[in-house]
C-alpha atoms as a PDB file:
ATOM      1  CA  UNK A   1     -15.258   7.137 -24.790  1.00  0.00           C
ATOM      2  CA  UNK A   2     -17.201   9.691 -23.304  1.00  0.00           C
ATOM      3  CA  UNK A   3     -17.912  10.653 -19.688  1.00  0.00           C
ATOM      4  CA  UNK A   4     -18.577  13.988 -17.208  1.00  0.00           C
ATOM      5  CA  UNK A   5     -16.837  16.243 -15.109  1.00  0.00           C
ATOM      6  CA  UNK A   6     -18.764  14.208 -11.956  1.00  0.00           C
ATOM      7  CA  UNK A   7     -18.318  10.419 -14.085  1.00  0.00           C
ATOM      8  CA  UNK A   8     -14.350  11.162 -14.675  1.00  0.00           C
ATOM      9  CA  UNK A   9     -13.706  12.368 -10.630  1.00  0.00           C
ATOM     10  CA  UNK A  10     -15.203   9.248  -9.593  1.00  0.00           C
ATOM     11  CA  UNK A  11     -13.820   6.475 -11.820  1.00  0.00           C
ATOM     12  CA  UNK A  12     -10.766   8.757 -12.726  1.00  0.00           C
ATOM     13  CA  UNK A  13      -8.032   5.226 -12.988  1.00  0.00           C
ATOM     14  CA  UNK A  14     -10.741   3.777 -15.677  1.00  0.00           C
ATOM     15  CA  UNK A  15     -10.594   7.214 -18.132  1.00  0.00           C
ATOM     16  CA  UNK A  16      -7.064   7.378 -17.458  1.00  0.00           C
ATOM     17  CA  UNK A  17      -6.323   3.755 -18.949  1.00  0.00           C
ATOM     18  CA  UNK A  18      -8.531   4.398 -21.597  1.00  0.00           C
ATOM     19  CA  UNK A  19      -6.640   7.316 -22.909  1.00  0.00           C
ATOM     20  CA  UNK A  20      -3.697   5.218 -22.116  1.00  0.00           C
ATOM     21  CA  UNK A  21      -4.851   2.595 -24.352  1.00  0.00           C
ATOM     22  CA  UNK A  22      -4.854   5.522 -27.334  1.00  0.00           C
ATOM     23  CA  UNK A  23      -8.687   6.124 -26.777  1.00  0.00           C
ATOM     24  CA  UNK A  24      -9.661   9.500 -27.406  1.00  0.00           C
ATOM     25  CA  UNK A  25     -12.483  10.684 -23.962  1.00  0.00           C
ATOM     26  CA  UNK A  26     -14.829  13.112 -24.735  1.00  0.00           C
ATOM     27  CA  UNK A  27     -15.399  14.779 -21.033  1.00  0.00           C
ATOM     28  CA  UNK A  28     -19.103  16.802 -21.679  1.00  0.00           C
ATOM     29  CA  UNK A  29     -19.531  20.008 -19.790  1.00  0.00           C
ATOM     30  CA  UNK A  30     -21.643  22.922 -19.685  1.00  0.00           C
ATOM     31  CA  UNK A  31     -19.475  24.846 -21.264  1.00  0.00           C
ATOM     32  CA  UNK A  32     -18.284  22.144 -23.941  1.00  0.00           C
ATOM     33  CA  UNK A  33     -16.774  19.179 -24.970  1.00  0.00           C
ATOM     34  CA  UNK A  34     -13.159  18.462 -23.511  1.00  0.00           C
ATOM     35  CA  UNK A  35     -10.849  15.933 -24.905  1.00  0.00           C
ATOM     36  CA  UNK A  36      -8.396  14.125 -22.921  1.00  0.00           C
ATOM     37  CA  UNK A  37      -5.525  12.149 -24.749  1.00  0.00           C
ATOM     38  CA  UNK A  38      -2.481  10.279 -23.869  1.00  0.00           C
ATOM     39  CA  UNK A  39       0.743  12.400 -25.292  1.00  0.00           C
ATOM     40  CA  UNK A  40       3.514   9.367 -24.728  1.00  0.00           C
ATOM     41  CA  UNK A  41       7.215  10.520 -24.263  1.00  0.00           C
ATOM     42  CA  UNK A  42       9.414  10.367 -27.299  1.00  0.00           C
ATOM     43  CA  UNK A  43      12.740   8.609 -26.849  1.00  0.00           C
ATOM     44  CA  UNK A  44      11.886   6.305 -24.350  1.00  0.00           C
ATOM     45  CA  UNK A  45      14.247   3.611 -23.724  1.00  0.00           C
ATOM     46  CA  UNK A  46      13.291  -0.194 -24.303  1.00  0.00           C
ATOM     47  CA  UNK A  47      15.419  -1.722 -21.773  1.00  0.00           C
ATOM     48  CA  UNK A  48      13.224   0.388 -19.053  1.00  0.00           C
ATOM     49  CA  UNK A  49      15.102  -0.489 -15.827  1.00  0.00           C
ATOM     50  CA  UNK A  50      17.628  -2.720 -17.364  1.00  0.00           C
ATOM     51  CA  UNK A  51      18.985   0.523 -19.185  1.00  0.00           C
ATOM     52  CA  UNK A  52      22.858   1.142 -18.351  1.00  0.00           C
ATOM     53  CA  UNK A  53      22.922  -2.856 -17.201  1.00  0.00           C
ATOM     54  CA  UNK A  54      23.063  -4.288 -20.524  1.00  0.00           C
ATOM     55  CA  UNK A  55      25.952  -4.231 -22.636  1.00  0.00           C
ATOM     56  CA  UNK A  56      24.930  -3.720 -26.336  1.00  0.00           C
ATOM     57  CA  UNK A  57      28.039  -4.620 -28.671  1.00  0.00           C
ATOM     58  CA  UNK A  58      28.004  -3.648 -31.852  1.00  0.00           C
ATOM     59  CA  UNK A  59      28.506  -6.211 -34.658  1.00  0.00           C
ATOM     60  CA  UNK A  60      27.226  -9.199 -32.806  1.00  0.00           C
ATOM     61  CA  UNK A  61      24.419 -11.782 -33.999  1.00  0.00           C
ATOM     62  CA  UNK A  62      21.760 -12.219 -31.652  1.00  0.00           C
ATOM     63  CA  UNK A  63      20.053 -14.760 -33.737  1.00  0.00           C
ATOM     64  CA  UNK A  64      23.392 -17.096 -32.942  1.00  0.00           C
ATOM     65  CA  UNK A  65      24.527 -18.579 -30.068  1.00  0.00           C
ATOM     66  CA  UNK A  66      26.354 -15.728 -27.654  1.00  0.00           C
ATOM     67  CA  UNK A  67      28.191 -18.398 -25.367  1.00  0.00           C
ATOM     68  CA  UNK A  68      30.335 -21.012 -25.786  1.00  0.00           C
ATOM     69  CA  UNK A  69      29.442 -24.215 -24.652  1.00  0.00           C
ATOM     70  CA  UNK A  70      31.903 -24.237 -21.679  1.00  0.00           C
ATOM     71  CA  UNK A  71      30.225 -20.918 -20.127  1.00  0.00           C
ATOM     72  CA  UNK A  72      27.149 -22.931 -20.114  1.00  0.00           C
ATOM     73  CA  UNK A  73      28.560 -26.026 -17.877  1.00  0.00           C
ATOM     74  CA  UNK A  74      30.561 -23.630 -15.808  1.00  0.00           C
END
């Protein structure tokens, strides 16, 4: 993508997603080309919010079932 100084003030939320998105934004000025890129944080956790609320036990299938049938009618 590629915008100016004047374009990337005005509609700054649309460059922003696009370098979000991995785009790389070419802003043109007088003195030369600036690029803008998204640098994402390393280690981020999956769980997001959830993190500390789920309980992750080691050793356990997740591809069987995780309850026995009397916790589900309980």
């Amino acid at each position: 993508m590629q915008t100016n100084v004047s374009a990337l003030l005005r509609e700054f939320p649309r460059v922003r997603q696009a370098a979000l998105r991995g785009e790389r934004v070419v802003i043109k000025t007088r003195e030369g080309n600036l690029v803008l890129t998204a640098e994402h944080p390393s280690g981020g956790h999956i769980l997001g919010s959830m993190a500390g609320r789920i309980a992750i036990v080691e050793g356990v299938d997740l591809t069987q079932p995780t309850s026995t049938e009397a916790e589900w009618r309980g």
